[in-house]
N, C-alpha and C. Protein backbone atom coordinates (compact mmCIF):
# COMPACT_ATOMS: atom_id res chain seq x y z
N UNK A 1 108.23 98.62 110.78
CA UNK A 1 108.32 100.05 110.84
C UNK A 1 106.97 100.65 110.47
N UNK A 2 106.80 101.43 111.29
CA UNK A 2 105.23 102.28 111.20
C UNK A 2 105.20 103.25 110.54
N UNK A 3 106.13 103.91 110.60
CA UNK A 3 106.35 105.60 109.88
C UNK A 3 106.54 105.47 108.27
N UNK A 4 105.47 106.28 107.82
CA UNK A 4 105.98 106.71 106.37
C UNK A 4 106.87 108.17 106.47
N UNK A 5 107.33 108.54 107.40
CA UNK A 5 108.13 110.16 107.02
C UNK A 5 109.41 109.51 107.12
N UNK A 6 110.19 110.05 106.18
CA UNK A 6 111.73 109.84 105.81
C UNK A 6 112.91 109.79 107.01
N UNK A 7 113.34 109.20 107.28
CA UNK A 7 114.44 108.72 108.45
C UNK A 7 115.45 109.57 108.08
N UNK A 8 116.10 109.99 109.15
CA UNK A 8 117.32 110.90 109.06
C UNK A 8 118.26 109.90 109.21
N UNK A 9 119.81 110.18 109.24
CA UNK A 9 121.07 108.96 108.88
C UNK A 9 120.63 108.30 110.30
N UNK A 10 120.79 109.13 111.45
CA UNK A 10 120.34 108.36 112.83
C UNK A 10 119.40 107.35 113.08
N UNK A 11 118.29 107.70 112.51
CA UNK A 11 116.77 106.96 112.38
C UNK A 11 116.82 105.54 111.72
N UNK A 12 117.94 106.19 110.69
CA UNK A 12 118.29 104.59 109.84
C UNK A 12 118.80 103.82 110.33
N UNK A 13 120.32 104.30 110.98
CA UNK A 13 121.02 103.10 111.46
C UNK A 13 120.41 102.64 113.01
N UNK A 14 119.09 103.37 113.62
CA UNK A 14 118.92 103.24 115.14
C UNK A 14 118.19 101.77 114.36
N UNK A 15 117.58 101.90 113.15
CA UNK A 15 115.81 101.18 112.55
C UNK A 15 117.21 99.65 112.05
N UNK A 16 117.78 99.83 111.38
CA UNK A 16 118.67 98.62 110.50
C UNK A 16 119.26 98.15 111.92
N UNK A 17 119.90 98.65 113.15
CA UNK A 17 120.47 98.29 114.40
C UNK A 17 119.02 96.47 114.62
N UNK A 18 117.81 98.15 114.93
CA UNK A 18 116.65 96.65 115.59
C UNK A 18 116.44 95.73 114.41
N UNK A 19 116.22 96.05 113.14
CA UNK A 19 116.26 94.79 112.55
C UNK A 19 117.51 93.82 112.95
N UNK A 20 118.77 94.23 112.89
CA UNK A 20 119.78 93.15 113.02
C UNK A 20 119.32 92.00 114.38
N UNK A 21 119.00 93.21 115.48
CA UNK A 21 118.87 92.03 116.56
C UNK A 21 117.88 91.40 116.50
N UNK A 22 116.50 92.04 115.89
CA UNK A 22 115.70 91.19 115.44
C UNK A 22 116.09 89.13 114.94
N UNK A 23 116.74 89.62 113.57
CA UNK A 23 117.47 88.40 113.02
C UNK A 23 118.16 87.65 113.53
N UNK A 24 119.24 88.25 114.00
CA UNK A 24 120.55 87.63 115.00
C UNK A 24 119.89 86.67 116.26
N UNK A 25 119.08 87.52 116.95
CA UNK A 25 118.86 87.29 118.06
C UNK A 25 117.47 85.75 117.60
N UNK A 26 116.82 86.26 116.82
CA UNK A 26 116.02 84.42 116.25
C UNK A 26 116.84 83.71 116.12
N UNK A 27 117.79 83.52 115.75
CA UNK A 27 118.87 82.77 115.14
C UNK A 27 119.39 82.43 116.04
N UNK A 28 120.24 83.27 117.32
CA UNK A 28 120.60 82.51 118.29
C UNK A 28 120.13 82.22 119.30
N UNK A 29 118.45 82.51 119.67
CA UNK A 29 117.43 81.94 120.16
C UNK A 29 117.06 80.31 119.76
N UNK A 30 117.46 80.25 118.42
CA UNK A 30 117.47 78.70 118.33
C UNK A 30 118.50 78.02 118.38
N UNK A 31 119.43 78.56 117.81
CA UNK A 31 120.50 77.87 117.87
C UNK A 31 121.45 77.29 119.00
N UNK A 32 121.53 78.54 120.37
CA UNK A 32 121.99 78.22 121.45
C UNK A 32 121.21 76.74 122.39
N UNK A 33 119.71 76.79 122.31
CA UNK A 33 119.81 75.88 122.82
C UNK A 33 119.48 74.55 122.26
N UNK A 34 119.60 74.06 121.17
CA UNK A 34 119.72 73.32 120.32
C UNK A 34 120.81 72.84 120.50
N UNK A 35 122.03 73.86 120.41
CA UNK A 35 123.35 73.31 120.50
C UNK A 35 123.42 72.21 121.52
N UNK A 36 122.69 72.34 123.12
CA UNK A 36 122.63 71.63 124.25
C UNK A 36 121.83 71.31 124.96
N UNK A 37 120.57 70.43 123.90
CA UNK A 37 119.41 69.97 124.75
C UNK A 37 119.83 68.28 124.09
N UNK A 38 120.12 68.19 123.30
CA UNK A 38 120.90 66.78 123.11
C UNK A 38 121.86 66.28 124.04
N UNK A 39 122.05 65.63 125.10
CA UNK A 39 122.86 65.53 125.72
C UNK A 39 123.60 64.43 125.66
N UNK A 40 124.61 64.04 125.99
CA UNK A 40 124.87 62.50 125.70
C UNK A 40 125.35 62.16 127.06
N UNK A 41 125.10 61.09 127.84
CA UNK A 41 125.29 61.09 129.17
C UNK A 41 126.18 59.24 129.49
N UNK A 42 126.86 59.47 130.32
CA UNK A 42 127.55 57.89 130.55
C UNK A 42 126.33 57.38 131.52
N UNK A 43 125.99 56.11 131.22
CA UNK A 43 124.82 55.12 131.86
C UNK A 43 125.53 55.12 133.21
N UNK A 44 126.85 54.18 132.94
CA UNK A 44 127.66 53.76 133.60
C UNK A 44 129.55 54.81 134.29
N UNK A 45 129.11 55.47 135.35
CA UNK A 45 130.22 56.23 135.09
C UNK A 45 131.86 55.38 135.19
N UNK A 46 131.61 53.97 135.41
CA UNK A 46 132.82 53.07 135.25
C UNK A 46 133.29 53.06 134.08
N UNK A 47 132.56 53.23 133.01
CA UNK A 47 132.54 52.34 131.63
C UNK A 47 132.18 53.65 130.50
N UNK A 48 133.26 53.52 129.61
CA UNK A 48 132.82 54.81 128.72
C UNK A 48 131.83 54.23 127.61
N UNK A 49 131.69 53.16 127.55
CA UNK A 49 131.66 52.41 126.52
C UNK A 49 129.25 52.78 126.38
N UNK A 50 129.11 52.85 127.08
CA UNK A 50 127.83 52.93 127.52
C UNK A 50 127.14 54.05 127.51
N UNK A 51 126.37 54.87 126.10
CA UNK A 51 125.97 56.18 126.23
C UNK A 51 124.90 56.34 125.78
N UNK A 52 124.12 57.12 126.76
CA UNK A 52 122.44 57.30 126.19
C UNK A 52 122.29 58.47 125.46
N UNK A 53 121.71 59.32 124.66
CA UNK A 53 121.33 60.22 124.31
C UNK A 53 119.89 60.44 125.12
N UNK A 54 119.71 61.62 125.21
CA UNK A 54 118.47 62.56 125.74
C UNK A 54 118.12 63.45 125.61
N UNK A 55 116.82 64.57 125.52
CA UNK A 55 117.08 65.91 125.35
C UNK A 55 116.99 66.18 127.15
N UNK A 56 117.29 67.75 126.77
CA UNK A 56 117.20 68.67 128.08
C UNK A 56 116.18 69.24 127.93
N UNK A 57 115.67 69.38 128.99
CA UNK A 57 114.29 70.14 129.14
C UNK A 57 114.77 71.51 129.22
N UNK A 58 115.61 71.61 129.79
CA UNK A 58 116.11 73.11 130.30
C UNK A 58 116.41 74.08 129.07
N UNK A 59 116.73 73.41 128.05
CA UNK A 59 117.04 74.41 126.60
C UNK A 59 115.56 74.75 126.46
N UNK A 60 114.34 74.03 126.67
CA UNK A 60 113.43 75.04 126.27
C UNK A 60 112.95 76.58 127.22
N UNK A 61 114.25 76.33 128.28
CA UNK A 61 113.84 77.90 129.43
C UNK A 61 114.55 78.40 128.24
N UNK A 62 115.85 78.45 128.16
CA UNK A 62 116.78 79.42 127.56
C UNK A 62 116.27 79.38 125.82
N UNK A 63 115.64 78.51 125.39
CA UNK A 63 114.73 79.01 124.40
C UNK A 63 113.83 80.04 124.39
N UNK A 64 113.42 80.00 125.47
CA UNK A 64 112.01 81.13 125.65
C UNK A 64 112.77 82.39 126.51
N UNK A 65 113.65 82.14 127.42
CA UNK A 65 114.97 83.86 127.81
C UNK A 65 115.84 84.45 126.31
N UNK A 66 115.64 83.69 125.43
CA UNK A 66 116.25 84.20 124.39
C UNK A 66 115.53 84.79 123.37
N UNK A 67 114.39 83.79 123.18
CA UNK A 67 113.35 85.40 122.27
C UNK A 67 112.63 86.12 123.08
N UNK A 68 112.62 86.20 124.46
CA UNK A 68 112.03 87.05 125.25
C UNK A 68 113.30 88.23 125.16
N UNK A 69 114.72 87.96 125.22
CA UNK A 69 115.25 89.06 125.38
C UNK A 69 115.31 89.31 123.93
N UNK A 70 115.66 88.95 122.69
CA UNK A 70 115.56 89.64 121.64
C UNK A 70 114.02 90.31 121.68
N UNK A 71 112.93 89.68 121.61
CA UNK A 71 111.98 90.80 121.38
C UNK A 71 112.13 91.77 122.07
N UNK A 72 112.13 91.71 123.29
CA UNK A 72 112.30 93.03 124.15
C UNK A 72 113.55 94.21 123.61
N UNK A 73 114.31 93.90 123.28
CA UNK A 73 115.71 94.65 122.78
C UNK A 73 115.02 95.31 121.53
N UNK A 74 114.47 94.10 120.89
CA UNK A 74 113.99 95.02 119.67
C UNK A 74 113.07 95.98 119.35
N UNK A 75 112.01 95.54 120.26
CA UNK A 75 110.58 96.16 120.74
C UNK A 75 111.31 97.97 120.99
N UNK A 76 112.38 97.69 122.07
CA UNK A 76 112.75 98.96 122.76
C UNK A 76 113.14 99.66 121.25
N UNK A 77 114.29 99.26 120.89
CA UNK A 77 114.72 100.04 119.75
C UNK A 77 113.83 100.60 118.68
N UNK A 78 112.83 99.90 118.33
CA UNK A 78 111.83 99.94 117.66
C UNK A 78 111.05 101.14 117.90
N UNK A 79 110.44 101.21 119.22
CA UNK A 79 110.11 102.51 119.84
C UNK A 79 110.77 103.49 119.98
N UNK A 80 112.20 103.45 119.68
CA UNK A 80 112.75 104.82 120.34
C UNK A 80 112.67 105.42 118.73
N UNK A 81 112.96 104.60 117.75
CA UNK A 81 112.99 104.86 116.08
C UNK A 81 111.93 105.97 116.19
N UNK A 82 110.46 105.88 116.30
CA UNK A 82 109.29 106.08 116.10
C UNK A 82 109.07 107.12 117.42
N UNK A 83 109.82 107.08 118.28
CA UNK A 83 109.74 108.49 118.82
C UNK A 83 110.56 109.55 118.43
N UNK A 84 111.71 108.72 117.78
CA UNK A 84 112.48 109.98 117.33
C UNK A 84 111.76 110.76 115.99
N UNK A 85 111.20 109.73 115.32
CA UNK A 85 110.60 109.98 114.30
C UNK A 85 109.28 111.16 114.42
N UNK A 86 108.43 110.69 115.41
CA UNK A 86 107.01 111.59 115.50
C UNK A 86 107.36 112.72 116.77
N UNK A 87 108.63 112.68 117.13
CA UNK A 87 108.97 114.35 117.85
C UNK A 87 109.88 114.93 116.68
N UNK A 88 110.16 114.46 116.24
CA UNK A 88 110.73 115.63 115.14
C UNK A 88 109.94 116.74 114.96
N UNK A 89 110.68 118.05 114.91
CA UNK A 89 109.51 118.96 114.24
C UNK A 89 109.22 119.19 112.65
N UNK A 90 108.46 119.53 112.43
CA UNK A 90 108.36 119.92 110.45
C UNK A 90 108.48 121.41 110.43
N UNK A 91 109.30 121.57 109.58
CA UNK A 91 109.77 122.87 109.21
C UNK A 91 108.46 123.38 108.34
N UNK A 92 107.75 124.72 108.97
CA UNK A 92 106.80 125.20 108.49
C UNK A 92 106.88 126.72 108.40
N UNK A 93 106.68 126.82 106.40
CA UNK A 93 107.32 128.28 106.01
C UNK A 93 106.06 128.94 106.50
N UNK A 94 106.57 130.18 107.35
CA UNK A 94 105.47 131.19 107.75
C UNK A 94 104.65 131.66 106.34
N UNK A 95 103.43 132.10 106.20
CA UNK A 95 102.43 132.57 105.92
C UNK A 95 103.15 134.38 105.26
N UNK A 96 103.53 134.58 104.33
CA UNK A 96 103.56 136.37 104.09
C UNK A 96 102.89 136.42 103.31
N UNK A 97 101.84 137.51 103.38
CA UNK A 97 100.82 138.05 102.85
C UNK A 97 101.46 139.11 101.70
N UNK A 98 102.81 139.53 101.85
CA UNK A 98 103.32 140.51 101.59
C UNK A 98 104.27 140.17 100.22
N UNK A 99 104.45 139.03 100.23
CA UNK A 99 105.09 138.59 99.31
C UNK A 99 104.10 138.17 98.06
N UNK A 100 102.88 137.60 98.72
CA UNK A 100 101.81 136.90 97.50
C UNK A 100 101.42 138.07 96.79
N UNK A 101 101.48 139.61 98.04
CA UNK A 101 100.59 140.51 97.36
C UNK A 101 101.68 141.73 95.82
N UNK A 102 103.29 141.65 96.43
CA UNK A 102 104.10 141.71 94.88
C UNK A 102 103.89 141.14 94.55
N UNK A 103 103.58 139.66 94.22
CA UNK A 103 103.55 138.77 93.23
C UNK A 103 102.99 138.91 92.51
N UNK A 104 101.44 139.43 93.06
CA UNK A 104 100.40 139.48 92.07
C UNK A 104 100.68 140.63 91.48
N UNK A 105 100.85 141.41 92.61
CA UNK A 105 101.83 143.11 91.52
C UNK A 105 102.36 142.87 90.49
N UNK A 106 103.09 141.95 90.41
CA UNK A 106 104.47 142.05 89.78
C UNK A 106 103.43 140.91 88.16
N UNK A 107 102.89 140.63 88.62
CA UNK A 107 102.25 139.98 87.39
C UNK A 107 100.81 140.47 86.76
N UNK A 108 100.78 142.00 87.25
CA UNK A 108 99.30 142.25 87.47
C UNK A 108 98.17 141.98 87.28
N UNK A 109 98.23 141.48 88.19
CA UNK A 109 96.66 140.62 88.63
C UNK A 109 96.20 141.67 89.71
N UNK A 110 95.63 142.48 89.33
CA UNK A 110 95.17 143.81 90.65
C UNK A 110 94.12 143.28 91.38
N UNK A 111 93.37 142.39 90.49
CA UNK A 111 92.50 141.45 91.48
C UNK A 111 92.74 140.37 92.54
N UNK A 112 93.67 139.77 92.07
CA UNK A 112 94.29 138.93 93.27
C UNK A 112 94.56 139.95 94.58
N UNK A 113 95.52 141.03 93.54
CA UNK A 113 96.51 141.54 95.15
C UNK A 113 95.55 142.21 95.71
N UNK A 114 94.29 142.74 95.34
CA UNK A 114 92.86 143.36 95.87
C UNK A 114 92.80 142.31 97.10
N UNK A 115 92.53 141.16 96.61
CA UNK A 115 91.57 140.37 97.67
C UNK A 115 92.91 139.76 98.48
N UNK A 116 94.03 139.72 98.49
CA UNK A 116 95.51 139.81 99.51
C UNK A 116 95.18 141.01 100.37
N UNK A 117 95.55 141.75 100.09
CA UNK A 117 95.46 142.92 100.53
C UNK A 117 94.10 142.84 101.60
N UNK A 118 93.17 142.51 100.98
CA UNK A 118 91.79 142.99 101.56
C UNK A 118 91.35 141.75 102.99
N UNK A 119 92.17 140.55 102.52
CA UNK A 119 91.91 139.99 103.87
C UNK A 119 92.96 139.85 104.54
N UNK A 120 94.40 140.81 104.32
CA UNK A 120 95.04 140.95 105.17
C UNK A 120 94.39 141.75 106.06
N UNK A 121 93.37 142.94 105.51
CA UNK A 121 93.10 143.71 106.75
C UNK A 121 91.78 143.44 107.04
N UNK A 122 91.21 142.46 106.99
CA UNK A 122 89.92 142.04 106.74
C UNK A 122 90.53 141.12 108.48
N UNK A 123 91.90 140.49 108.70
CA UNK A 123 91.95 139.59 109.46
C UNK A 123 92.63 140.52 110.41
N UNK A 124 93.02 141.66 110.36
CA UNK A 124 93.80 142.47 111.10
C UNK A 124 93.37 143.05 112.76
N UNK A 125 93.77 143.35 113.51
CA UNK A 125 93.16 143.59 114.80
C UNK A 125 92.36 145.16 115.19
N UNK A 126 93.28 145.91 113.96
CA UNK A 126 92.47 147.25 114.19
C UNK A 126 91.01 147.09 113.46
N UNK A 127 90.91 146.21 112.59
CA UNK A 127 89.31 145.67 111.67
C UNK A 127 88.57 145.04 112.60
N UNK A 128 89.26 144.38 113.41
CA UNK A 128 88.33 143.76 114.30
C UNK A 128 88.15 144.92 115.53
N UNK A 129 88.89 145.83 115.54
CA UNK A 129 88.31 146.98 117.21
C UNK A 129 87.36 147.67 116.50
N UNK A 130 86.73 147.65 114.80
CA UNK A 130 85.96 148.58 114.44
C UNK A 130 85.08 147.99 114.59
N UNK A 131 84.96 146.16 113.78
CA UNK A 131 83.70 145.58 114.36
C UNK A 131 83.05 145.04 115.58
N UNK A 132 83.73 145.63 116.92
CA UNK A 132 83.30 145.70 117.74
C UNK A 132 82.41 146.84 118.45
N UNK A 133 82.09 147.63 117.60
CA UNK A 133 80.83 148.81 118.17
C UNK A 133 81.08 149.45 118.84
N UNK A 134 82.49 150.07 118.65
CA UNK A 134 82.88 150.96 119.72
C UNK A 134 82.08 152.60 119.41
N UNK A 135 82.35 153.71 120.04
CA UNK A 135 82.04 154.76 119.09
C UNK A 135 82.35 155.08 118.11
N UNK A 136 82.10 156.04 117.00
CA UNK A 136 82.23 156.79 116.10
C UNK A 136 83.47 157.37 116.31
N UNK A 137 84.04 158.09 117.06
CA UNK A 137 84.99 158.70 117.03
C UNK A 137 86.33 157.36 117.18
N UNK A 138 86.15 156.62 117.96
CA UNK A 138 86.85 155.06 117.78
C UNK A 138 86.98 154.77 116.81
N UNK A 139 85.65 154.53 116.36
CA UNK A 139 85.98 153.66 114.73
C UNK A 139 86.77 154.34 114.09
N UNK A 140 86.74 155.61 113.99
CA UNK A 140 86.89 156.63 112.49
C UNK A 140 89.12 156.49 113.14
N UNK A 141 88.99 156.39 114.02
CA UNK A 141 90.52 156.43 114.36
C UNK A 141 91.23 155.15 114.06
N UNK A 142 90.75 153.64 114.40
CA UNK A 142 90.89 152.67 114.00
C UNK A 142 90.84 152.64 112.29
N UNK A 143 90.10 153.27 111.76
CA UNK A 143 89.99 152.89 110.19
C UNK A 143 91.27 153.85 109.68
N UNK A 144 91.29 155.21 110.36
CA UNK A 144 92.88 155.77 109.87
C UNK A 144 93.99 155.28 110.16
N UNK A 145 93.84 154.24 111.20
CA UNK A 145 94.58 153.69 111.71
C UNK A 145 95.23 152.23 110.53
N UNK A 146 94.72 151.80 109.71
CA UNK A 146 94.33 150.90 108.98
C UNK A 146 95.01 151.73 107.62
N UNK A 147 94.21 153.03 107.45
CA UNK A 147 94.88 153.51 106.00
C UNK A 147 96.26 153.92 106.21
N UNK A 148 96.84 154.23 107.18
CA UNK A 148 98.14 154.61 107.38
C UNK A 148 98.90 153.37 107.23
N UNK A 149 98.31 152.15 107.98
CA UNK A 149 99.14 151.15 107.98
C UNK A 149 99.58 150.34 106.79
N UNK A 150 98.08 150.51 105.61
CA UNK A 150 97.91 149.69 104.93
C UNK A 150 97.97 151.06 103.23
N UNK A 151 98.71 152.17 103.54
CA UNK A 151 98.42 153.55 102.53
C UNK A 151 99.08 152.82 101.27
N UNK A 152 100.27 152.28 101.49
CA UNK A 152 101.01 151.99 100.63
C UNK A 152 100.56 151.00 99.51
N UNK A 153 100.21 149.36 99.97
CA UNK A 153 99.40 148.85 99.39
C UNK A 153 98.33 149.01 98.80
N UNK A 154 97.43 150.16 99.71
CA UNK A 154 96.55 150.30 98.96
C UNK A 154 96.66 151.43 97.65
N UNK A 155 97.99 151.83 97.36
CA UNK A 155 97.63 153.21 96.65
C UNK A 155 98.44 152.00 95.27
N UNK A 156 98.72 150.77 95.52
CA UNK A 156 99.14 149.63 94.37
C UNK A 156 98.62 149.12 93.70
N UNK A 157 96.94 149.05 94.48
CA UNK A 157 95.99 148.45 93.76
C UNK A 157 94.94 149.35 93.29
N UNK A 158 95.65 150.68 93.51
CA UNK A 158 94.70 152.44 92.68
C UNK A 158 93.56 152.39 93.78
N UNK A 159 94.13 152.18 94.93
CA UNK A 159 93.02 153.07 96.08
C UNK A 159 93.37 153.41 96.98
N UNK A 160 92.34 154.88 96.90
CA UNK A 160 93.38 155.81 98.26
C UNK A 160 93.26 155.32 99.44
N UNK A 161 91.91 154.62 100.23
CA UNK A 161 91.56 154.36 101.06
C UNK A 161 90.90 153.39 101.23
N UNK A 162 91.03 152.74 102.76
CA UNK A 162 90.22 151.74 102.93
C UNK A 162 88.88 152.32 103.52
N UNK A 163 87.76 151.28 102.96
CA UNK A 163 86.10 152.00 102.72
C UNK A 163 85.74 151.25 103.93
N UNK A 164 85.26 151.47 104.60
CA UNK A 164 83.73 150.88 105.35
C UNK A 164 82.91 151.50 106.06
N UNK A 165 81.76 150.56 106.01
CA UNK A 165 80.59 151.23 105.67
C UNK A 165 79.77 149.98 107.22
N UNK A 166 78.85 150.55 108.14
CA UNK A 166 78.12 150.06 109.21
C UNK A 166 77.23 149.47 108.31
N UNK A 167 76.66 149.53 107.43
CA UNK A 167 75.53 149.12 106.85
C UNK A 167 75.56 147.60 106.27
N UNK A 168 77.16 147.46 105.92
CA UNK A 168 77.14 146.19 105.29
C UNK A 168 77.87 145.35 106.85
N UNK A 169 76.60 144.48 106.76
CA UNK A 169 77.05 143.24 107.98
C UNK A 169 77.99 141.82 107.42
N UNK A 170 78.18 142.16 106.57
CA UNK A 170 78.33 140.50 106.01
C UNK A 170 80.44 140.54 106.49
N UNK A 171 80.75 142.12 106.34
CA UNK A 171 81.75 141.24 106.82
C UNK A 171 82.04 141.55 108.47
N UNK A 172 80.97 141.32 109.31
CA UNK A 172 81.35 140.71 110.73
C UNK A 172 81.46 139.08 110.93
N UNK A 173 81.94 138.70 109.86
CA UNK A 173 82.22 137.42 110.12
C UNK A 173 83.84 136.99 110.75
N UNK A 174 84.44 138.46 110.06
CA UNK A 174 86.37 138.47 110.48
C UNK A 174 85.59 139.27 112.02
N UNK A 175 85.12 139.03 112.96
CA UNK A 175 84.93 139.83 114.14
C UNK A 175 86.23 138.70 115.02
């Protein structure tokens, strides 16, 4: 088994299934033709009295059709384990910005929920139509656009408004 992520009840019994035939199937890969490559044969078919022993050549085909079909059986099962396994999806808790930023409320840390707050709208799409150089009258609508959206939060962390300023380049990096 390849996978370290945890098997669901299915995964288990598909994974313990290929081990069994794994085992089983070695086992009666040898055993079947073992049972009948010894042969015991009358010399004489008049006379019972007269018996050679020999092996069969032929138990070593059905030696080699028998771990050819267990590996293969197992091989398959084996693979389907490990596809069921790596299509699974992972349950992935969405991202709220909104929750980290009470949190920090709620424990006040005004600095945390500052810099929550600030690259929520730092990553936001109306921040990015301002740092795209549109006009003046654009921008100034986009940035009200921003304090309306964002009035509430910001009046949590004691500010009326969100500031910016053309002069500072450093944050066209959220462009």
């Amino acid at each position: 088994m390849l996978t370290t992520k945890k098997l669901t009840p299915a995964e288990k019994t598909l994974d313990i299934i290929s081990k069994l035939v794994l085992v089983l199937g070695t086992i009666t890969s040898i055993y079947i033709p073992l049972s009948f490559a010894w042969i015991t044969k009358d010399v004489n078919p008049y006379s019972y009295s007269t018996q050679v022993s020999s092996f069969d050549w032929y138990a070593i085909l059905v030696f080699i059709y028998c771990i050819i079909g267990t590996l293969t059986i197992w091989a398959i099962l084996s693979i389907l384990v490990q596809i069921s396994v790596n299509s699974r999806k992972e349950e992935v808790i969405p991202y709220s910005w909104k929750k980290d930023f009470a949190v920090a409320i709620a424990l006040e840390q005004t600095a945390k929920a500052k810099e929550i707050l600030y690259r929520e709208i730092f990553q936001s799409e109306e921040y990015k139509n301002v740092l795209s150089k549109g006009d003046d009258a654009y921008n100034k609508k986009c940035i009200d656009h921003l304090n309306e959206t964002y009035a509430f939060y910001l009046k949590q962390i004691g500010e009326e408004s969100f500031k910016y300023t053309e002069a500072n380049t450093l944050f066209s990096v959220f462009k």
